[in-house]
ModelCIF file with pLDDT and N, C-alpha, C, O atoms, coordinates in Angstrom:
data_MODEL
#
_entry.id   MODEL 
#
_entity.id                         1 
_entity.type                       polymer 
_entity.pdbx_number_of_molecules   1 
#
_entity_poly.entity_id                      1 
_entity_poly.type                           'polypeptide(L)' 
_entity_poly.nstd_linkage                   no 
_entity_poly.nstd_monomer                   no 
_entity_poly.pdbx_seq_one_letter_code       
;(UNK)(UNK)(UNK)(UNK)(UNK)(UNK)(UNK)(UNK)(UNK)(UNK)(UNK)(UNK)(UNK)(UNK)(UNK)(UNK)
(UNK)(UNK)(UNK)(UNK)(UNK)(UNK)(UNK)(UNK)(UNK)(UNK)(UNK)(UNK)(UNK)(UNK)(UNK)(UNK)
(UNK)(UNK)(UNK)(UNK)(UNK)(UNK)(UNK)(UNK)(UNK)(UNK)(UNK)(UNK)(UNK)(UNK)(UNK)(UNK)
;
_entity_poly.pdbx_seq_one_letter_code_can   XXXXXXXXXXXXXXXXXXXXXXXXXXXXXXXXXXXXXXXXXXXXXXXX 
_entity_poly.pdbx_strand_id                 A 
#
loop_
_entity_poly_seq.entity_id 
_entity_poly_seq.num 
_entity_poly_seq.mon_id 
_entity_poly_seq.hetero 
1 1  UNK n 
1 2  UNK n 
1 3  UNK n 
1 4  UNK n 
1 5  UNK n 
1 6  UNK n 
1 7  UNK n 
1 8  UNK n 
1 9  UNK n 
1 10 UNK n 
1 11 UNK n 
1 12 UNK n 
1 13 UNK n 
1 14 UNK n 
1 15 UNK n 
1 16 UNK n 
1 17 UNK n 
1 18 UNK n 
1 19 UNK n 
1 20 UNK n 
1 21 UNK n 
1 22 UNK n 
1 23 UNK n 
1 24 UNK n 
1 25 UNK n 
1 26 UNK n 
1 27 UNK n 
1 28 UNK n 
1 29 UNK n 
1 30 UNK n 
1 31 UNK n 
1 32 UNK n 
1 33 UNK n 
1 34 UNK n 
1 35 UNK n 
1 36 UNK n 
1 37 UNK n 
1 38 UNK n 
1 39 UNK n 
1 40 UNK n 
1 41 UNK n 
1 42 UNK n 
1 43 UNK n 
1 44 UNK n 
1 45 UNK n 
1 46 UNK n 
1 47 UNK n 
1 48 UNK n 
#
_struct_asym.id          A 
_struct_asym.entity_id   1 
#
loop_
_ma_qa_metric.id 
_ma_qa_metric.mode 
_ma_qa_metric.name 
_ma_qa_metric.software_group_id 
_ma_qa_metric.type 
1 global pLDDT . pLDDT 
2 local  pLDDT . pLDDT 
#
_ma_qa_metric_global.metric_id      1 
_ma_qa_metric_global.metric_value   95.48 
_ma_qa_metric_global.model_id       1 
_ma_qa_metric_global.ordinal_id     1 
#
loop_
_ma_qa_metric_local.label_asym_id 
_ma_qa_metric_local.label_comp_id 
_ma_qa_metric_local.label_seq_id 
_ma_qa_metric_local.metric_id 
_ma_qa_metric_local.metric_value 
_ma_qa_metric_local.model_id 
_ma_qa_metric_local.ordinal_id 
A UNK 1  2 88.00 1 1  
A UNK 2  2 90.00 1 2  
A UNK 3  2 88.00 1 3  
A UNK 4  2 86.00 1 4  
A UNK 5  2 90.00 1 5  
A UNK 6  2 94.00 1 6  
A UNK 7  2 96.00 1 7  
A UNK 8  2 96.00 1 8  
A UNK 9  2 97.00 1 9  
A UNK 10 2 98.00 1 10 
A UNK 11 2 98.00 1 11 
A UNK 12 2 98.00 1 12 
A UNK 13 2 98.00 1 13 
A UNK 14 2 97.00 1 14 
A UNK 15 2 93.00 1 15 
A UNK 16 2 94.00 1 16 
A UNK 17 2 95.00 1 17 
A UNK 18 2 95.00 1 18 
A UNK 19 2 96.00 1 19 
A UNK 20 2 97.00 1 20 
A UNK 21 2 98.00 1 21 
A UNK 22 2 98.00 1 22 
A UNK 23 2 98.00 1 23 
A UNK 24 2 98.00 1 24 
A UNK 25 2 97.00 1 25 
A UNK 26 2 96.00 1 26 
A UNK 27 2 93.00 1 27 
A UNK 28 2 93.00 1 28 
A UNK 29 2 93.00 1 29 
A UNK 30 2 96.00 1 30 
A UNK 31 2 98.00 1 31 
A UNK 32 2 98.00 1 32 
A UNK 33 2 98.00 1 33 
A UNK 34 2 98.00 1 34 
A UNK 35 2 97.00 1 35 
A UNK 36 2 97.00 1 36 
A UNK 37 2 98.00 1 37 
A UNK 38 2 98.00 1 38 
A UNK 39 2 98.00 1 39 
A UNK 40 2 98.00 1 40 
A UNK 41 2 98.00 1 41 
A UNK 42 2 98.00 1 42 
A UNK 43 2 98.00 1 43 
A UNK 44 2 97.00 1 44 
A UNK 45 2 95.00 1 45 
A UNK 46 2 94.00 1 46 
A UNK 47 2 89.00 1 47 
A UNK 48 2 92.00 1 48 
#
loop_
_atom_site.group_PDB 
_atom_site.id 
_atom_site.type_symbol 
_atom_site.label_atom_id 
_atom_site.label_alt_id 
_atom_site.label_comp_id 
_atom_site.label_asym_id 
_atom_site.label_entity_id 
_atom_site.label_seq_id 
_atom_site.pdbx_PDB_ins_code 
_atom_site.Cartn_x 
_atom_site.Cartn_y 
_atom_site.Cartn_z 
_atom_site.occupancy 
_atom_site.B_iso_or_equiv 
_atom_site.pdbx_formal_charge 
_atom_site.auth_seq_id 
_atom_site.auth_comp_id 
_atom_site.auth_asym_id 
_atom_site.auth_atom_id 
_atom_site.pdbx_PDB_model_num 
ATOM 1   N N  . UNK A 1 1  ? 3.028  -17.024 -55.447 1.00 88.00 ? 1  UNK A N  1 
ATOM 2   C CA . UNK A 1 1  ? 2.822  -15.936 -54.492 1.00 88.00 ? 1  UNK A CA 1 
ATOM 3   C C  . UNK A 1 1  ? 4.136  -15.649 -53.798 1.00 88.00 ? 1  UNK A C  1 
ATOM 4   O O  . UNK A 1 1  ? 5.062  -16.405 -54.092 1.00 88.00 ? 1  UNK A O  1 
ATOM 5   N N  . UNK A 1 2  ? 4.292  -15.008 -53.220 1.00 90.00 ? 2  UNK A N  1 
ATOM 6   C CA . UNK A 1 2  ? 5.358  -14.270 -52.311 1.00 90.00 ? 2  UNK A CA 1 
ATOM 7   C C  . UNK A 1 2  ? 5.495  -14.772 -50.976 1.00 90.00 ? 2  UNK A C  1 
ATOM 8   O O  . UNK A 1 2  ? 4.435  -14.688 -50.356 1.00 90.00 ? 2  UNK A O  1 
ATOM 9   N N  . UNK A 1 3  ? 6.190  -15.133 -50.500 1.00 88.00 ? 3  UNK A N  1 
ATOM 10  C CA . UNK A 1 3  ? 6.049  -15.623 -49.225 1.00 88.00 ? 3  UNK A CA 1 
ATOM 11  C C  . UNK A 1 3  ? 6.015  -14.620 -47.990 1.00 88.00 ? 3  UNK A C  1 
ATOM 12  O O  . UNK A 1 3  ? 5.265  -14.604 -47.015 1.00 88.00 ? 3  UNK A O  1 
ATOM 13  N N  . UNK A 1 4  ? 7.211  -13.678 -48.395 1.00 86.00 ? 4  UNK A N  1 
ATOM 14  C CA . UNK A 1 4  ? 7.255  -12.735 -47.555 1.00 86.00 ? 4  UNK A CA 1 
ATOM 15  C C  . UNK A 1 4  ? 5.740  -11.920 -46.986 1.00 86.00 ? 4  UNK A C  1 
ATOM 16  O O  . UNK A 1 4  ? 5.554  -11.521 -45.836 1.00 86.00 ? 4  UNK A O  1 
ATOM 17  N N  . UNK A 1 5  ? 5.059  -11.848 -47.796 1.00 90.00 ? 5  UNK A N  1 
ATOM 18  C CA . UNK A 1 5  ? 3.786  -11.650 -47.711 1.00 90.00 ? 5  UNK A CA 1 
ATOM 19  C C  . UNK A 1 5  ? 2.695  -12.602 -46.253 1.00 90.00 ? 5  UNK A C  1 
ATOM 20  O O  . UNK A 1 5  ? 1.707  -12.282 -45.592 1.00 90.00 ? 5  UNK A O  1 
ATOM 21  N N  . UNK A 1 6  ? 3.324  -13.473 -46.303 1.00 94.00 ? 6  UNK A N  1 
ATOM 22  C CA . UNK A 1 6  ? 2.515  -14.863 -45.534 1.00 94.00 ? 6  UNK A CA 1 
ATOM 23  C C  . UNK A 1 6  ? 2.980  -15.240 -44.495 1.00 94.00 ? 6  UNK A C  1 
ATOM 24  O O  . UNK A 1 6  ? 4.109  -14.790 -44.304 1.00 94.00 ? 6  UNK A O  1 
ATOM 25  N N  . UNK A 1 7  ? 2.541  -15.991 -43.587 1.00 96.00 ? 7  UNK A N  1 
ATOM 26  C CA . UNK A 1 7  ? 2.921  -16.502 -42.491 1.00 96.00 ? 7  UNK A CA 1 
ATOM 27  C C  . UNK A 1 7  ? 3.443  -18.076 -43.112 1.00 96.00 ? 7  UNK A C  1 
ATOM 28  O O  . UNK A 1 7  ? 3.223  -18.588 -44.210 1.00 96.00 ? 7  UNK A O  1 
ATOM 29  N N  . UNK A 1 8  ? 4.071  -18.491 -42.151 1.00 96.00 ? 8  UNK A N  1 
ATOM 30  C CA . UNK A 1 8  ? 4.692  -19.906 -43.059 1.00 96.00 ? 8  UNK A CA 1 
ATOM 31  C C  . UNK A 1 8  ? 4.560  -20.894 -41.572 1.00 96.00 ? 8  UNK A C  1 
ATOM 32  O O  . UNK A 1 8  ? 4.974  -20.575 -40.457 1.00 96.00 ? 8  UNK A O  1 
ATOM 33  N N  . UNK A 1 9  ? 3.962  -21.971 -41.903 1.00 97.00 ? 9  UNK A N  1 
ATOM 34  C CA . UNK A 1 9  ? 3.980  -23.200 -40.880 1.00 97.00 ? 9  UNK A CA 1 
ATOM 35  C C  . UNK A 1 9  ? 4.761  -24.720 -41.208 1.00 97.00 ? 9  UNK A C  1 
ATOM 36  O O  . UNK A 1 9  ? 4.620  -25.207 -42.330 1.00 97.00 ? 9  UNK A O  1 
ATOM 37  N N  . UNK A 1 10 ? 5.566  -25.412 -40.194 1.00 98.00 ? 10 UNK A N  1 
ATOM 38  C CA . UNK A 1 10 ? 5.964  -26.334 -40.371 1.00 98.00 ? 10 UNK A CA 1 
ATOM 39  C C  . UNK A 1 10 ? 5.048  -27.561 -39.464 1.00 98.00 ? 10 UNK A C  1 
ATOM 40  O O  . UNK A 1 10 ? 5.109  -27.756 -38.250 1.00 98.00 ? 10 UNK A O  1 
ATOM 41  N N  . UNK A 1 11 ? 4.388  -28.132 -40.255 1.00 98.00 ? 11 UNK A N  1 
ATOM 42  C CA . UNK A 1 11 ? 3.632  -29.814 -39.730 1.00 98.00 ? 11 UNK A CA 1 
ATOM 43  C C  . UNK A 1 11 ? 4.814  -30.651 -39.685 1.00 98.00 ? 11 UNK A C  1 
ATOM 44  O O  . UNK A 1 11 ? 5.964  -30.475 -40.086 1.00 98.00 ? 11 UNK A O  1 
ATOM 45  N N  . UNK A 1 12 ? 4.091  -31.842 -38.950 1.00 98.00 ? 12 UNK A N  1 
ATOM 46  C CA . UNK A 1 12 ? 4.815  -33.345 -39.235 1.00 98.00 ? 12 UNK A CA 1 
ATOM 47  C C  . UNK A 1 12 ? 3.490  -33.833 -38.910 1.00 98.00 ? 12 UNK A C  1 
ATOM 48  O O  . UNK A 1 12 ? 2.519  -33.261 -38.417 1.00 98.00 ? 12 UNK A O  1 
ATOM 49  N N  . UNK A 1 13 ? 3.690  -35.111 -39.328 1.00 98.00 ? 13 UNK A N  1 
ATOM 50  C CA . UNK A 1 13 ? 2.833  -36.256 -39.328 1.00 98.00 ? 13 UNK A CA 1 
ATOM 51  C C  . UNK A 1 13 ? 3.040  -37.746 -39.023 1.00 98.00 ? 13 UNK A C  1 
ATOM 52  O O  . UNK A 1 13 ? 2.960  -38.461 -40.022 1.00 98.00 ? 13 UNK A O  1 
ATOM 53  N N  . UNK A 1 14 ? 3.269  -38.322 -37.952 1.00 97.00 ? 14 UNK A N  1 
ATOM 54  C CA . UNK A 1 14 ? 3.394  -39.901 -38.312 1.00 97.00 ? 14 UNK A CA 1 
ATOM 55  C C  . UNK A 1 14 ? 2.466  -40.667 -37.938 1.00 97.00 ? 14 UNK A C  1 
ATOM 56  O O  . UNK A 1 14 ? 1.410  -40.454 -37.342 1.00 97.00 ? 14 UNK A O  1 
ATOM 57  N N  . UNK A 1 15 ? 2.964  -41.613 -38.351 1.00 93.00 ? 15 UNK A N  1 
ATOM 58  C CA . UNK A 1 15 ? 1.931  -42.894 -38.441 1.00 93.00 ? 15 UNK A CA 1 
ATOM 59  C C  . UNK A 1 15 ? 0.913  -43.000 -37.565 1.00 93.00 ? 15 UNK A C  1 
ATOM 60  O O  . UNK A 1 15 ? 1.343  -43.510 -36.530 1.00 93.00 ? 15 UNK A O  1 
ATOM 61  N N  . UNK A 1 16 ? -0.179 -42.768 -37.503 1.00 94.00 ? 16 UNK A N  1 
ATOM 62  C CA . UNK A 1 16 ? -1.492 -43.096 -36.257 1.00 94.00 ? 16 UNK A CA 1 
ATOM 63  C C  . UNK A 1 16 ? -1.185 -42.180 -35.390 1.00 94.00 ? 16 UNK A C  1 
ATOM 64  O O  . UNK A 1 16 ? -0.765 -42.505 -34.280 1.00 94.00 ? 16 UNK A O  1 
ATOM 65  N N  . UNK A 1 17 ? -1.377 -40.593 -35.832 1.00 95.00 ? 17 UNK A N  1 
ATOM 66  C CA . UNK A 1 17 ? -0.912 -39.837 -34.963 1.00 95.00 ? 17 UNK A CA 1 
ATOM 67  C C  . UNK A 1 17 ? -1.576 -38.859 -36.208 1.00 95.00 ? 17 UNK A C  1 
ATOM 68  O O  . UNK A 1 17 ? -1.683 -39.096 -37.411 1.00 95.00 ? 17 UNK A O  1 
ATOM 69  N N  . UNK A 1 18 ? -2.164 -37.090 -35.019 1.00 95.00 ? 18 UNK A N  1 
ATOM 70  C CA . UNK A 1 18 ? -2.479 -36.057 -35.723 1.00 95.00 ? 18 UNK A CA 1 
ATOM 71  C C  . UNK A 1 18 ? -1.585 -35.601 -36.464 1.00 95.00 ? 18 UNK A C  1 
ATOM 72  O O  . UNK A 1 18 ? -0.397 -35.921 -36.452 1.00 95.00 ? 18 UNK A O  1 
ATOM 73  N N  . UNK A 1 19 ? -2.268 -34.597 -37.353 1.00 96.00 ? 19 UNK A N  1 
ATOM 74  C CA . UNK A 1 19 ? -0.739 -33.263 -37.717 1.00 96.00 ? 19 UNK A CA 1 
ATOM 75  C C  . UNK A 1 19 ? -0.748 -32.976 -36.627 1.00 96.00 ? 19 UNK A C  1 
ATOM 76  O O  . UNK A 1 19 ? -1.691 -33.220 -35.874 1.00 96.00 ? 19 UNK A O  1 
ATOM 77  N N  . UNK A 1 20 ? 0.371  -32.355 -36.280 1.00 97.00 ? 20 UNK A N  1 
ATOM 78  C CA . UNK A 1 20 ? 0.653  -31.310 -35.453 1.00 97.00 ? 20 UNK A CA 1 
ATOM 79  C C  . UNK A 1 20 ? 1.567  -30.407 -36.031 1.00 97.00 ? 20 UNK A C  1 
ATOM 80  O O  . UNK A 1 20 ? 2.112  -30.618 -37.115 1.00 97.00 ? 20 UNK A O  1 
ATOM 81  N N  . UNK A 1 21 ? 1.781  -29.226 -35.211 1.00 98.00 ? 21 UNK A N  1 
ATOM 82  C CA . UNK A 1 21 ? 2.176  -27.554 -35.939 1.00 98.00 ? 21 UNK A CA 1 
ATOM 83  C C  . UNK A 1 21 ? 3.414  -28.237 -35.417 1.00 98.00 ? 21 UNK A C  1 
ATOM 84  O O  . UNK A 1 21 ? 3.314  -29.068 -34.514 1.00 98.00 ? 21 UNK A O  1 
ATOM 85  N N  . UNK A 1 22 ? 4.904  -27.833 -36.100 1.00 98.00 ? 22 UNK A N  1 
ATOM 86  C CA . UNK A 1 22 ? 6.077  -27.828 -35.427 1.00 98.00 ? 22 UNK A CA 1 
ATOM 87  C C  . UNK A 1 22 ? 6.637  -26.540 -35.255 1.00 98.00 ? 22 UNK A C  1 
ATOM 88  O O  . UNK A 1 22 ? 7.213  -26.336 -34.187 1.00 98.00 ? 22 UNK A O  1 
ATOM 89  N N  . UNK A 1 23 ? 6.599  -25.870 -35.871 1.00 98.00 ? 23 UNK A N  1 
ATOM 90  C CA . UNK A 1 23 ? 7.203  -24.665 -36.001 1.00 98.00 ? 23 UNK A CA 1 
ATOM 91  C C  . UNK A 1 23 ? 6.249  -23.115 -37.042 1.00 98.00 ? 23 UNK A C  1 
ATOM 92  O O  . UNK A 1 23 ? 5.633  -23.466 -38.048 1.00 98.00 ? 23 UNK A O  1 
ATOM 93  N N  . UNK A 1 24 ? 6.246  -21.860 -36.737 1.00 98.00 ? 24 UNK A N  1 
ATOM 94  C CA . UNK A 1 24 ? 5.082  -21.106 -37.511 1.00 98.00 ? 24 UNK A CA 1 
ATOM 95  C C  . UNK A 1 24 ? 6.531  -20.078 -37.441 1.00 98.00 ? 24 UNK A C  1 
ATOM 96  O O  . UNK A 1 24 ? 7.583  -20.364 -36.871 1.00 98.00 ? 24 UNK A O  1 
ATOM 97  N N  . UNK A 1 25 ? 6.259  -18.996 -38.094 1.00 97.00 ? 25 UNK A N  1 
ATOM 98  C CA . UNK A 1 25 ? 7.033  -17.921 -38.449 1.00 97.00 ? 25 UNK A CA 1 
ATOM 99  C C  . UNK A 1 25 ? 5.442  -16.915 -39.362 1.00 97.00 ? 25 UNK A C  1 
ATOM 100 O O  . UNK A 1 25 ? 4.787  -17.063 -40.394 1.00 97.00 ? 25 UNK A O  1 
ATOM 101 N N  . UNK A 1 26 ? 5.469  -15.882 -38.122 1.00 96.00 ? 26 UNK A N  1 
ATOM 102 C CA . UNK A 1 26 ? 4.444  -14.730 -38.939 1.00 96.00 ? 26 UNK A CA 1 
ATOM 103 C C  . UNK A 1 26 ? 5.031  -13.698 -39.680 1.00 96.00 ? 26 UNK A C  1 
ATOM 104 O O  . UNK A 1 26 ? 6.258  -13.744 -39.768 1.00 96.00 ? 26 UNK A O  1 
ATOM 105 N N  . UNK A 1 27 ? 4.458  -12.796 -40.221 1.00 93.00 ? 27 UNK A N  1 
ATOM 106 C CA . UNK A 1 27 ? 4.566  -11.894 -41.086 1.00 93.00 ? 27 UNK A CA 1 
ATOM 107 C C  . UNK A 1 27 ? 5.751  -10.935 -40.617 1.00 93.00 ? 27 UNK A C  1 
ATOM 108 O O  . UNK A 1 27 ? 6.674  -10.634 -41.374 1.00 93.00 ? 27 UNK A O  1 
ATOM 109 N N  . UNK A 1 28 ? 5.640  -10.459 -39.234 1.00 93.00 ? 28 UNK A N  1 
ATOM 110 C CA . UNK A 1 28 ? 6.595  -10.122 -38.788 1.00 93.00 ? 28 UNK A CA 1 
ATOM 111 C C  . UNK A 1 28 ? 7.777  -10.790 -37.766 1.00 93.00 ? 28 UNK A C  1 
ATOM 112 O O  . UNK A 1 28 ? 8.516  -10.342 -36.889 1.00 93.00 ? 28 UNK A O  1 
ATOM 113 N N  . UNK A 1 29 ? 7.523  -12.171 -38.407 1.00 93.00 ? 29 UNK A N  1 
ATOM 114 C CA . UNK A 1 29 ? 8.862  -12.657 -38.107 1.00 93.00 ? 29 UNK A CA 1 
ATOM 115 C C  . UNK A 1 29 ? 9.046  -13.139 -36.957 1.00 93.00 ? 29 UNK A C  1 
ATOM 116 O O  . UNK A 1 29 ? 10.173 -13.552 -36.682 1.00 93.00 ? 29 UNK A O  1 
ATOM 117 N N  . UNK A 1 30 ? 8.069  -13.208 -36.058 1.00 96.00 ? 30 UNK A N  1 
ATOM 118 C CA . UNK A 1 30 ? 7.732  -13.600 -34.532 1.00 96.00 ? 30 UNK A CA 1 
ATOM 119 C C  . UNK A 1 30 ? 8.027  -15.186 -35.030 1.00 96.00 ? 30 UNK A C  1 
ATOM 120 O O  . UNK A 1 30 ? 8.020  -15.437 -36.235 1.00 96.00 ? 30 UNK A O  1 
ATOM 121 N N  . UNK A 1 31 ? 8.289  -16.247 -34.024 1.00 98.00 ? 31 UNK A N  1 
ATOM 122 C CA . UNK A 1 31 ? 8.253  -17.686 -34.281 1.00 98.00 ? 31 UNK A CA 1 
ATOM 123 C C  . UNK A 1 31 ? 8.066  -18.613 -32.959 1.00 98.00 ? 31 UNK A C  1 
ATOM 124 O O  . UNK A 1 31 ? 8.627  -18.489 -31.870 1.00 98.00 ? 31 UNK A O  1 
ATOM 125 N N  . UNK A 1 32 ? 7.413  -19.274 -33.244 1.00 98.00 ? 32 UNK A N  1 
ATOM 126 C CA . UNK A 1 32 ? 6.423  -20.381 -32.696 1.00 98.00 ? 32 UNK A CA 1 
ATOM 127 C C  . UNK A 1 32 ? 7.322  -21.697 -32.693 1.00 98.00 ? 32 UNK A C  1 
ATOM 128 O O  . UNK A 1 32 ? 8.239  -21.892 -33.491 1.00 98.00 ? 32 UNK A O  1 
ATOM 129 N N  . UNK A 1 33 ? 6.898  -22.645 -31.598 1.00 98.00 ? 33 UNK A N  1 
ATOM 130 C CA . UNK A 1 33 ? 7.869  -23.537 -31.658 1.00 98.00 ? 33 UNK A CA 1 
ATOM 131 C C  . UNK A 1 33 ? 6.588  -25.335 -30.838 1.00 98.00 ? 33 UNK A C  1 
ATOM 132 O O  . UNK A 1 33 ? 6.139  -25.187 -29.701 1.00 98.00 ? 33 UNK A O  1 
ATOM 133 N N  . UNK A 1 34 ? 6.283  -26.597 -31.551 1.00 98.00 ? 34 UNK A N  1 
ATOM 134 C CA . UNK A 1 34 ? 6.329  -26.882 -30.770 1.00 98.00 ? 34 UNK A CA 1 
ATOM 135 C C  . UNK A 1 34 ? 7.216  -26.955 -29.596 1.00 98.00 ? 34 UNK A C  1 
ATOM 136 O O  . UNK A 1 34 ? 8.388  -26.579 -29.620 1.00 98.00 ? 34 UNK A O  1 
ATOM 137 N N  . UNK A 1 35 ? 6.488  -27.560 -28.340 1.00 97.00 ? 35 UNK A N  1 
ATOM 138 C CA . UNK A 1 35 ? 7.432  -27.426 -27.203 1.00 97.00 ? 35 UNK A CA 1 
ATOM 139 C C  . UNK A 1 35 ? 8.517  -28.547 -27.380 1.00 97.00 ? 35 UNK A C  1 
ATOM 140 O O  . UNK A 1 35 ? 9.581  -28.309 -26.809 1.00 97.00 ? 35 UNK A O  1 
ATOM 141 N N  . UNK A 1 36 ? 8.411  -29.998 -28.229 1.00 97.00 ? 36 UNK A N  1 
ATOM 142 C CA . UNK A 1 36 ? 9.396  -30.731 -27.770 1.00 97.00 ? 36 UNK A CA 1 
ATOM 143 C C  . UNK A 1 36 ? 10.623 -30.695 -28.867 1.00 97.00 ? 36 UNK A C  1 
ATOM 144 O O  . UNK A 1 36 ? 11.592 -31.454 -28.839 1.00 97.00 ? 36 UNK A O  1 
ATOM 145 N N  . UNK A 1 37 ? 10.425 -29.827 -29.682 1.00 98.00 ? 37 UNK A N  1 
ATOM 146 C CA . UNK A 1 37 ? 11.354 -29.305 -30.116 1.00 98.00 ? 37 UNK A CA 1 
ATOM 147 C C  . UNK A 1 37 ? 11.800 -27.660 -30.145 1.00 98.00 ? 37 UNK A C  1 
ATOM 148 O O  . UNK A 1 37 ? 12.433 -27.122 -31.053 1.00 98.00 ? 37 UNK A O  1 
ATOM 149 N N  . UNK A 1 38 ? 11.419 -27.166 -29.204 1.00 98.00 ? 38 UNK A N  1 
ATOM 150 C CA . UNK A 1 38 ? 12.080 -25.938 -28.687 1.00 98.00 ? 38 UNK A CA 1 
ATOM 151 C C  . UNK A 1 38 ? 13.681 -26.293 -28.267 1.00 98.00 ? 38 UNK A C  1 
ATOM 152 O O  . UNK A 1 38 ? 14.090 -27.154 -27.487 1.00 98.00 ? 38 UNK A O  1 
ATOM 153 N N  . UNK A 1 39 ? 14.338 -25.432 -28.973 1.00 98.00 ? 39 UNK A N  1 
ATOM 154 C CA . UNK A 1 39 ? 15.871 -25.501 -28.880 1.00 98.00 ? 39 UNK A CA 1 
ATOM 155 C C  . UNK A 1 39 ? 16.984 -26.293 -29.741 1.00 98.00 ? 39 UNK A C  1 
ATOM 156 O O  . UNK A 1 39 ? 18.204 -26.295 -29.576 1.00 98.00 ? 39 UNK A O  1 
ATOM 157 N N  . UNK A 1 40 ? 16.031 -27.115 -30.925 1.00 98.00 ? 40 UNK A N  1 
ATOM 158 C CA . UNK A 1 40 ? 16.707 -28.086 -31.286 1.00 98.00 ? 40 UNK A CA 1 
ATOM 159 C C  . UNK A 1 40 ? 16.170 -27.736 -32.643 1.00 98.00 ? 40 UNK A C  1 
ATOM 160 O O  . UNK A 1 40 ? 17.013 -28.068 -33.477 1.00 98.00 ? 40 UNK A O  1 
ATOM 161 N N  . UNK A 1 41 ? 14.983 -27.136 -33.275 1.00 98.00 ? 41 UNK A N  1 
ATOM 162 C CA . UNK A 1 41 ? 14.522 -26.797 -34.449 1.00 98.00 ? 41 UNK A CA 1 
ATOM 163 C C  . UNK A 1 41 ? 14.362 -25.346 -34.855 1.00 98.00 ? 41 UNK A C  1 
ATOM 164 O O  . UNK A 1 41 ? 13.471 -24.762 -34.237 1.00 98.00 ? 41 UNK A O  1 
ATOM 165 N N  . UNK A 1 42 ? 15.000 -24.656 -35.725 1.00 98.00 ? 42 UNK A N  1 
ATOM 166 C CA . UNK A 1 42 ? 15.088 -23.510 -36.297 1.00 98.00 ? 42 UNK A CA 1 
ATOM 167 C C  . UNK A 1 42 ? 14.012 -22.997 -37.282 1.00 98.00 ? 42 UNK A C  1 
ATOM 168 O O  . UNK A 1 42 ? 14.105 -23.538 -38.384 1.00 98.00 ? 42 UNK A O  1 
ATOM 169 N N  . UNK A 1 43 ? 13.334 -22.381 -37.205 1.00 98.00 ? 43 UNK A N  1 
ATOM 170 C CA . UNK A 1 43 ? 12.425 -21.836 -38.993 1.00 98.00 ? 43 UNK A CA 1 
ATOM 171 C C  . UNK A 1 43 ? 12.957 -20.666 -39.192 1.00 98.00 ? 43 UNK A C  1 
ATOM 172 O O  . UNK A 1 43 ? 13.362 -19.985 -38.249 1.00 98.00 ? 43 UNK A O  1 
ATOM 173 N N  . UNK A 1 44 ? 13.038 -20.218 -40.640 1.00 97.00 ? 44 UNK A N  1 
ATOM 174 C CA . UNK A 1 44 ? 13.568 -19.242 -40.854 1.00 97.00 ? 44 UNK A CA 1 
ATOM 175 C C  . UNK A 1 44 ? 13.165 -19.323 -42.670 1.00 97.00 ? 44 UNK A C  1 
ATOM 176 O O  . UNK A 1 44 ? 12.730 -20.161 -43.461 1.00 97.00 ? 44 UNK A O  1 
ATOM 177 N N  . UNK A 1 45 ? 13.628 -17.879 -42.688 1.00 95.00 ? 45 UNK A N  1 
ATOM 178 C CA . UNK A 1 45 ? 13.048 -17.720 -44.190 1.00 95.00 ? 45 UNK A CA 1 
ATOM 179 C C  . UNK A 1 45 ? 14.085 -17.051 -45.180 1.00 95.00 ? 45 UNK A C  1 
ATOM 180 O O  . UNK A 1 45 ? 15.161 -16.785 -44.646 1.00 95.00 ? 45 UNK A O  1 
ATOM 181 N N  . UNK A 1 46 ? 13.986 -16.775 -46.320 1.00 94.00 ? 46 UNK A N  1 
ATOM 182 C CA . UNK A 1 46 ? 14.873 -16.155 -47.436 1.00 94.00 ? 46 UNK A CA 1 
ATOM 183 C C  . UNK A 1 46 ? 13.766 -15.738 -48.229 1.00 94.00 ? 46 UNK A C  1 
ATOM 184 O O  . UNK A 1 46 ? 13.289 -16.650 -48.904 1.00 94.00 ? 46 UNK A O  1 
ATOM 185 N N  . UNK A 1 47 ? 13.220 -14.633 -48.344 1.00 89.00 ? 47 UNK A N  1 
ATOM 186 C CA . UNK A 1 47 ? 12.618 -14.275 -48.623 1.00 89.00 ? 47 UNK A CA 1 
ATOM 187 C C  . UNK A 1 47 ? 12.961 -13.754 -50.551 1.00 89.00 ? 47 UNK A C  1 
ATOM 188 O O  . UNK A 1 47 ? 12.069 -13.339 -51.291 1.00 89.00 ? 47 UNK A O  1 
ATOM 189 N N  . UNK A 1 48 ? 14.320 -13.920 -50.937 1.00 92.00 ? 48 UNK A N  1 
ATOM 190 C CA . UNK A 1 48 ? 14.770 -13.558 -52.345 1.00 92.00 ? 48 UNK A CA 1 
ATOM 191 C C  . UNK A 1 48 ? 14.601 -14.626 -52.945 1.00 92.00 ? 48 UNK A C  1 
ATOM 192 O O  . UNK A 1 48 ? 14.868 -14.709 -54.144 1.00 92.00 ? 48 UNK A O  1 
#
């Protein structure tokens, strides 16, 4: 599939602990951040 098409999410996971969302990027490119890495983690896409 196309990505550009999709919204794209970044999880982590550790040990004895939920997923949690780290980072989202929507369709139009808006982006989401957990908070304890606000400022220190980038998402971004290449859509070619």
């Amino acid at each position: 599939f196309s990505l550009d098409y999709y919204s794209i999410g970044w999880f982590r996971q550790a040990p004895g602990k939920e997923r949690e969302r780290v980072s989202c990027m929507d369709i139009s490119n808006s982006t989401y951040y957990l908070t304890s890495v606000k400022g220190r983690f980038t998402i971004s896409r290449d859509n070619a």
